[in-house]
C-alpha atoms as a PDB file:
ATOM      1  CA  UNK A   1     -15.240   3.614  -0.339  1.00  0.00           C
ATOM      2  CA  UNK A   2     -16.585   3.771   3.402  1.00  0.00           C
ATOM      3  CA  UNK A   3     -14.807  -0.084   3.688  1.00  0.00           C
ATOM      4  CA  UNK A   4     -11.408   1.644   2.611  1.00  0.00           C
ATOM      5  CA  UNK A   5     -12.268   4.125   4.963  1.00  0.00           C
ATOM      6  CA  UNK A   6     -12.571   1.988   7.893  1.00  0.00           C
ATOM      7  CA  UNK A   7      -9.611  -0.109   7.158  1.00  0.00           C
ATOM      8  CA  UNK A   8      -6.936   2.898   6.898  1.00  0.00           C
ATOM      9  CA  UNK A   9      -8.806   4.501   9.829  1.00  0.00           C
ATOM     10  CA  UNK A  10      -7.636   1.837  12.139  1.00  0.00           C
ATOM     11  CA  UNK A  11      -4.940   2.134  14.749  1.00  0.00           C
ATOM     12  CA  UNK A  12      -2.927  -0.608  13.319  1.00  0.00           C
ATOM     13  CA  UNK A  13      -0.794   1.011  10.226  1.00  0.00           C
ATOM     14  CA  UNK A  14      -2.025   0.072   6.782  1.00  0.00           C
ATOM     15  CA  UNK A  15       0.419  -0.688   3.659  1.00  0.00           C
ATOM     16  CA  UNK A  16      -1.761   0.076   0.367  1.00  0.00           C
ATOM     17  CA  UNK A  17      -0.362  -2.050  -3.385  1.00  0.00           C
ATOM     18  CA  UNK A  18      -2.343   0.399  -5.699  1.00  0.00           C
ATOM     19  CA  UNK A  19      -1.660  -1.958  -8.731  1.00  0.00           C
ATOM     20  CA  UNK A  20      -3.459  -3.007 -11.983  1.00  0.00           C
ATOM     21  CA  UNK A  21      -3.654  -6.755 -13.272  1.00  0.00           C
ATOM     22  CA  UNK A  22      -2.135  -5.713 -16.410  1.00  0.00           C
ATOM     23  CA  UNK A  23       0.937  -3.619 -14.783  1.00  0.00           C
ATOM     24  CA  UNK A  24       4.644  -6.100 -14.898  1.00  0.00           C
ATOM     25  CA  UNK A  25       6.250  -4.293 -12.269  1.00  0.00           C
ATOM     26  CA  UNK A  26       2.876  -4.710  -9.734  1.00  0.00           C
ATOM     27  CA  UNK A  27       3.941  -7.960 -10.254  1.00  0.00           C
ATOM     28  CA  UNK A  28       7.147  -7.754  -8.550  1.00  0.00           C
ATOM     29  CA  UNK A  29       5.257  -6.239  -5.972  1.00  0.00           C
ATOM     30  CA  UNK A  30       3.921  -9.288  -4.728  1.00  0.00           C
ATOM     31  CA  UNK A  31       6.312 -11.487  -2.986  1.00  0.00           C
ATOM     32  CA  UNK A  32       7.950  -8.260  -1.779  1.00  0.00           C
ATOM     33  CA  UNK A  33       4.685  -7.696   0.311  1.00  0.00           C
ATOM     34  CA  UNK A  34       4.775 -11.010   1.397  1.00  0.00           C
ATOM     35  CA  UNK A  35       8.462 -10.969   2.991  1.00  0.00           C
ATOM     36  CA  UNK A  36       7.336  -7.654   4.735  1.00  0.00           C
ATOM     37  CA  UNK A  37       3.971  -9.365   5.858  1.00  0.00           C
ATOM     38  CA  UNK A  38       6.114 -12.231   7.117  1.00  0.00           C
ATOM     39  CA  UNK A  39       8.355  -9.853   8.919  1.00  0.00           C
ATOM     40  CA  UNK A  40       5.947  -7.659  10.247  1.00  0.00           C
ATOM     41  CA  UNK A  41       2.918  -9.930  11.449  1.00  0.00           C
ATOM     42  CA  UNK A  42       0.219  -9.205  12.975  1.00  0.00           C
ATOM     43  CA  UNK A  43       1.473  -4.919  13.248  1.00  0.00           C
ATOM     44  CA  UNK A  44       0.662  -3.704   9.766  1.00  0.00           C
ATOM     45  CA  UNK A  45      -2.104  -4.999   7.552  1.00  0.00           C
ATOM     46  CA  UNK A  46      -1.851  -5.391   3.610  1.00  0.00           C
ATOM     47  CA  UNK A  47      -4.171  -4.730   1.069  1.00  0.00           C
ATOM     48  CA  UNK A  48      -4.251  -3.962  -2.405  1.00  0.00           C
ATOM     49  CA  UNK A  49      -6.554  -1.856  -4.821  1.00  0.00           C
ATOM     50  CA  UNK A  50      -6.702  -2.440  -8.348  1.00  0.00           C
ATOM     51  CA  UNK A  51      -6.696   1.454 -10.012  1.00  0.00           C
ATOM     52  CA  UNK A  52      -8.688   0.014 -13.101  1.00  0.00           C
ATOM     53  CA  UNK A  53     -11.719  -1.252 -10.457  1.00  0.00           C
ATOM     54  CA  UNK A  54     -11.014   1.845  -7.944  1.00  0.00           C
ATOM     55  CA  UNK A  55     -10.573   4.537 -10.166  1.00  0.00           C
ATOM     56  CA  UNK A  56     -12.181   7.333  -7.728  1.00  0.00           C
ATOM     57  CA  UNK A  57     -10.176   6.130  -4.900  1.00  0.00           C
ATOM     58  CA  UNK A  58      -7.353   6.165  -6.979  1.00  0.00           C
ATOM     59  CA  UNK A  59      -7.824   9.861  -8.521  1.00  0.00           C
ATOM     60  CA  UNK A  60      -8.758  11.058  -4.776  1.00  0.00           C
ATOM     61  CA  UNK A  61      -5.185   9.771  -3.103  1.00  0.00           C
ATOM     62  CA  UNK A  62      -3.349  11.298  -6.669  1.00  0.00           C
ATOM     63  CA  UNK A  63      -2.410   7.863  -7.842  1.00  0.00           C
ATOM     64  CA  UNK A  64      -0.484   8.529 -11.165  1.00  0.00           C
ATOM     65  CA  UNK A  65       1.573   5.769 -12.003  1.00  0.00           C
ATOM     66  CA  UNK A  66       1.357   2.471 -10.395  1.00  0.00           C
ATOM     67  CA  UNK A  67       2.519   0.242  -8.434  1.00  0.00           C
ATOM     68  CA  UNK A  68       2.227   2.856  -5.312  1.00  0.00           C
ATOM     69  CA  UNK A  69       2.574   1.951  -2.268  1.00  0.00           C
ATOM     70  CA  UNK A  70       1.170   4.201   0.212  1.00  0.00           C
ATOM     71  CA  UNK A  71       0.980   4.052   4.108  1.00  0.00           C
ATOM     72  CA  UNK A  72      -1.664   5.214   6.632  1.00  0.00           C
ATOM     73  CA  UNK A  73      -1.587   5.475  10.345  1.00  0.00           C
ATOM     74  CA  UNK A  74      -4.861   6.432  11.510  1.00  0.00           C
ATOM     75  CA  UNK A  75      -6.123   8.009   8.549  1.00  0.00           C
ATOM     76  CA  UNK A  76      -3.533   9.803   8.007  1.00  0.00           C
ATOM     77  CA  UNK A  77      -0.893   9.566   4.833  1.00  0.00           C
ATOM     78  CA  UNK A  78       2.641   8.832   6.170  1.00  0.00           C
ATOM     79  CA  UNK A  79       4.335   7.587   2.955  1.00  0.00           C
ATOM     80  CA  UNK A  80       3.582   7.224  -1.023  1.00  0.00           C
ATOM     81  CA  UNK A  81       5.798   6.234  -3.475  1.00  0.00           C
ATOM     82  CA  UNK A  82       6.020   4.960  -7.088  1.00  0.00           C
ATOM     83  CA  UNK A  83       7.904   2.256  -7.873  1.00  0.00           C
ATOM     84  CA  UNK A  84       9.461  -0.846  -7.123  1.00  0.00           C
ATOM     85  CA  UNK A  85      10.331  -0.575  -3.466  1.00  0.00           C
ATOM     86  CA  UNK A  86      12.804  -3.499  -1.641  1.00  0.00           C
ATOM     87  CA  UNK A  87      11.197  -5.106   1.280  1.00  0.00           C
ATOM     88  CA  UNK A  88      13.971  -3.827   3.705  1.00  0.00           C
ATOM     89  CA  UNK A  89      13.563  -0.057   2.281  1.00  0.00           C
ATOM     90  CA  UNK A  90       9.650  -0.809   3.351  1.00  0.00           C
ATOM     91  CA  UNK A  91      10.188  -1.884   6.728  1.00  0.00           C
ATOM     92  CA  UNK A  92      12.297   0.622   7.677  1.00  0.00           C
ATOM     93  CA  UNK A  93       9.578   3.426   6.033  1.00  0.00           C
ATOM     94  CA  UNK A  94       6.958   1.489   8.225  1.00  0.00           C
ATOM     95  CA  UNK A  95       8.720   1.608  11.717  1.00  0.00           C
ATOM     96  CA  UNK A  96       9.975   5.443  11.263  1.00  0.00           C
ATOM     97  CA  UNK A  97       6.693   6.460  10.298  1.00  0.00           C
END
């Protein structure tokens, strides 16, 4: 948990895929990260938790249905939503936060 810590304390914004292996739309989550990594570079950084192998990190940020995607700045929650989100919709979310 002190890793995750670290990572979404960073200055650089962080873009959290709370997913699980067995979850279809998670799925679709995938390349949709990867056109907003190839968009945004090297000013957001990716990762992704699996809720089945994280499940206190996923209770303690309210995760209830999956995929989420939340974003931190600094610590700091700036967006969390459910769902399936387009890769436009995210970079837009990302830049106004």
């Amino acid at each position: 948990m002190n890793n995750f810590n670290d990572i979404i304390n960073d200055s650089k914004p962080v873009l959290v895929d709370f997913y699980a292996d067995w979850c279809q739309p998670c799925k679709m989550v995938a390349p949709i990260l990867e056109e907003v990594k190839t968009e945004m570079g090297d000013k957001l950084r990716i990762i992704k938790i699996n809720v089945d192998k994280n499940q206190q990190l996923a209770s303690k940020y309210g995760i209830r249905s999956i995929p989420t995607l939340m974003l931190f700045k600094q610590g700091a929650v700036k967006f969390s939503q459910a769902g399936v989100i387009p890769a436009n919709e995210i970079i837009k979310i990302i830049a106004n936060s």
